[in-house]
C-alpha atoms as a PDB file:
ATOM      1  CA  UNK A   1      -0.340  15.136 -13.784  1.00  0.00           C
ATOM      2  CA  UNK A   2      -0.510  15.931 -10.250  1.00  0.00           C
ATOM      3  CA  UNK A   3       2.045  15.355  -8.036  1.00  0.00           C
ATOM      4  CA  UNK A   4      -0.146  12.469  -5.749  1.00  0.00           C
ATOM      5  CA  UNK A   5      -0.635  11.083  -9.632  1.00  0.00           C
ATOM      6  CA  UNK A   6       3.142  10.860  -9.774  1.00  0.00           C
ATOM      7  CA  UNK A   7       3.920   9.313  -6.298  1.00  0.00           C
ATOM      8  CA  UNK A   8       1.191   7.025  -6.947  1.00  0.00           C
ATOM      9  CA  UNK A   9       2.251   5.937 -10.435  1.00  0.00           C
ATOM     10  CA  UNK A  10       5.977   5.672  -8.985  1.00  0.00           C
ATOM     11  CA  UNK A  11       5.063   3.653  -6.080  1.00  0.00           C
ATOM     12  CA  UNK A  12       2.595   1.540  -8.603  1.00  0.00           C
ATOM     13  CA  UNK A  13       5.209   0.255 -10.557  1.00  0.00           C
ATOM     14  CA  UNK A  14       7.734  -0.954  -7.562  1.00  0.00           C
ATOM     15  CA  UNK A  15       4.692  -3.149  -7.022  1.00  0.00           C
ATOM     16  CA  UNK A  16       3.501  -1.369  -3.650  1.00  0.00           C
ATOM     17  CA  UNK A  17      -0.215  -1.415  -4.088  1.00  0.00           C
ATOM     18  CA  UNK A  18      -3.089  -1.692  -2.114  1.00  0.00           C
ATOM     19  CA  UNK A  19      -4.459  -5.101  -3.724  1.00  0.00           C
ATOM     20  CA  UNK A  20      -8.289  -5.125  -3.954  1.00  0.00           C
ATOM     21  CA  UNK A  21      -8.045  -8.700  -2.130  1.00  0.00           C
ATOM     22  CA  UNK A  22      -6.755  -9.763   1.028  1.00  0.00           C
ATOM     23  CA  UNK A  23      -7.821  -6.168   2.873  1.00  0.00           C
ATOM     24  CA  UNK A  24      -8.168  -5.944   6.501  1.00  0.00           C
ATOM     25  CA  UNK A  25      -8.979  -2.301   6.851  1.00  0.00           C
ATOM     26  CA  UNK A  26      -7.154  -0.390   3.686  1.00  0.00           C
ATOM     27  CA  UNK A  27      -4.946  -2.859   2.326  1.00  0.00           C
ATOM     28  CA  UNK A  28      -1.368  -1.144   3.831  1.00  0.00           C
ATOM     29  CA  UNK A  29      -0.349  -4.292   5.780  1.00  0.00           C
ATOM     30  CA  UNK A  30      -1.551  -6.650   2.087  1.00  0.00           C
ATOM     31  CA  UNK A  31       0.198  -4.784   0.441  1.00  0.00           C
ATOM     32  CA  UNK A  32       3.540  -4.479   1.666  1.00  0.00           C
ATOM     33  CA  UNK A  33       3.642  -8.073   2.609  1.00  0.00           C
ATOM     34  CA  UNK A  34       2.734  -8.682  -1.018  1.00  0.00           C
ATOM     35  CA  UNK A  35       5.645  -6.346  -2.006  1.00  0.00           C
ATOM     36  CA  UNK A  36       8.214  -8.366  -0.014  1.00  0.00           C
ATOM     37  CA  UNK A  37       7.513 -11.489  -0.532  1.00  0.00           C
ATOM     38  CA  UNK A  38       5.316 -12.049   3.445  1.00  0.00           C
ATOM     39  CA  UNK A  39       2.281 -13.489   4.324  1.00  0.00           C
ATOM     40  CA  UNK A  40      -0.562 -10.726   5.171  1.00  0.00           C
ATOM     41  CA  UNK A  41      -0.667 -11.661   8.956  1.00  0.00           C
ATOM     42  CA  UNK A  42       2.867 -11.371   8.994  1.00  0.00           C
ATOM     43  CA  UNK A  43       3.431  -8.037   7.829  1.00  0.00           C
ATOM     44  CA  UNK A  44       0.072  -7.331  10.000  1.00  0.00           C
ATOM     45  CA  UNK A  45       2.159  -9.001  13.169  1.00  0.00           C
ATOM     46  CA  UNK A  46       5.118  -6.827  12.544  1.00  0.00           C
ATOM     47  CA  UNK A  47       3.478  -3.705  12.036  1.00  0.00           C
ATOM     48  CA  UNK A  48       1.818  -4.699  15.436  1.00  0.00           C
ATOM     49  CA  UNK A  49       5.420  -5.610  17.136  1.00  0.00           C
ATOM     50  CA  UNK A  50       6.550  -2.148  15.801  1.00  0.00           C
ATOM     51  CA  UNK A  51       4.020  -0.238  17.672  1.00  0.00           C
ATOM     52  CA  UNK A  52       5.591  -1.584  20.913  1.00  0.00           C
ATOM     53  CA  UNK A  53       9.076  -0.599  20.051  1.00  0.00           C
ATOM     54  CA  UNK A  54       7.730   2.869  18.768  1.00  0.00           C
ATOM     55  CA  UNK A  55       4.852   3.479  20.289  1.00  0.00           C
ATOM     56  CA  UNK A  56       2.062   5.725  18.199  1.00  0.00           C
ATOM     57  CA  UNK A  57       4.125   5.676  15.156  1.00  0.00           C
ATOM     58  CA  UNK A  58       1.480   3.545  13.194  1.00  0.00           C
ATOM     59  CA  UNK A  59      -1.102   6.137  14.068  1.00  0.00           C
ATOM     60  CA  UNK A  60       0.894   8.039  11.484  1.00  0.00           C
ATOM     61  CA  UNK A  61       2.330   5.868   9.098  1.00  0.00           C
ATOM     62  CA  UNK A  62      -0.806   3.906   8.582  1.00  0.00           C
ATOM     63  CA  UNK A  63      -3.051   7.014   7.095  1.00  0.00           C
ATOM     64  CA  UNK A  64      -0.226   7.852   5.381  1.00  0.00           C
ATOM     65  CA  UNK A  65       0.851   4.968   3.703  1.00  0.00           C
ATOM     66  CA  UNK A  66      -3.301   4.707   2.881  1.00  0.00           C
ATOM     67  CA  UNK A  67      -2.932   7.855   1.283  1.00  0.00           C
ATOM     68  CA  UNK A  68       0.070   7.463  -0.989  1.00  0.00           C
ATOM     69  CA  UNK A  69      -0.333   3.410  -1.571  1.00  0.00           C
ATOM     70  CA  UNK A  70      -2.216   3.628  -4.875  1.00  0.00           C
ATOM     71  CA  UNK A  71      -5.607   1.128  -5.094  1.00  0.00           C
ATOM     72  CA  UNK A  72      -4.220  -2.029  -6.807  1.00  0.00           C
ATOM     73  CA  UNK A  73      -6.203  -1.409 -10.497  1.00  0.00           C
ATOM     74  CA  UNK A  74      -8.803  -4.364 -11.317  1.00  0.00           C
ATOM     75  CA  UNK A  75      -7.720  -7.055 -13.730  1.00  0.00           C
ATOM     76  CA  UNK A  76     -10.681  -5.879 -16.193  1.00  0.00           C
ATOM     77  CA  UNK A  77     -10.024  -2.363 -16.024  1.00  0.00           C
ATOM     78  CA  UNK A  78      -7.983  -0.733 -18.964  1.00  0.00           C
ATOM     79  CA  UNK A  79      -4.894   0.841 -17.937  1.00  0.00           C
ATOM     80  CA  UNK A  80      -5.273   4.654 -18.077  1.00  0.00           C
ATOM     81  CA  UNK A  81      -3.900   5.988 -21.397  1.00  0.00           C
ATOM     82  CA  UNK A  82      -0.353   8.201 -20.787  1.00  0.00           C
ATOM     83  CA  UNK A  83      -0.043  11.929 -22.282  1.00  0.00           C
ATOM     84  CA  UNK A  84       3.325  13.031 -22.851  1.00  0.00           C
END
C-alpha cells in the first residue's frame, strides 16, 4: 500500500470524502460540509469568507485537499478487498 493509499483510506473512514453528488468543481467544499454536519453552500461561503481573512490560502488548500480527499466510492461498487 502506498502511502497516498493510506492517507486516503485514513481520511475515508473519518467520513471526509469527496461524494460523487453535490460537486461544484471537485467535491472539497461537499465534502467537508458533509463531514460536519453543513449545507454545501455553506461550507462553499466559508471557504469564500476565509479567502478574505487569508488571502491566497485556498489557492493551496483547495488542490490539496483535491488531492488527498479520496473519491467518495459508488454505492454499487464492491469495496476493495484488504491484504494483510
Amino acid at each position: 500500500m502506498t502511502k497516498m493509499n493510506a492517507v486516503h483510506d485514513s481520511l475515508a473512514r473519518q467520513g471526509l470524502v469527496r461524494p460523487q453528488d453535490g460537486r461544484m468543481i471537485a467535491g472539497v467544499c461537499a465534502g467537508l460540509a458533509r463531514r460536519f454536519g453543513l449545507d454545501p453552500w455553506i461550507a462553499r461561503l466559508l471557504f469564500v469568507l476565509i479567502l478574505f481573512v487569508v488571502p491566497g490560502s485556498q489557492i493551496l488548500i483547495y488542490p490539496v485537499l483535491w488531492l488527498v480527499m479520496p473519491n467518495e466510492k459508488p454505492a454499487w461498487q464492491a469495496p476493495e478487498p484488504t491484504t494483510f
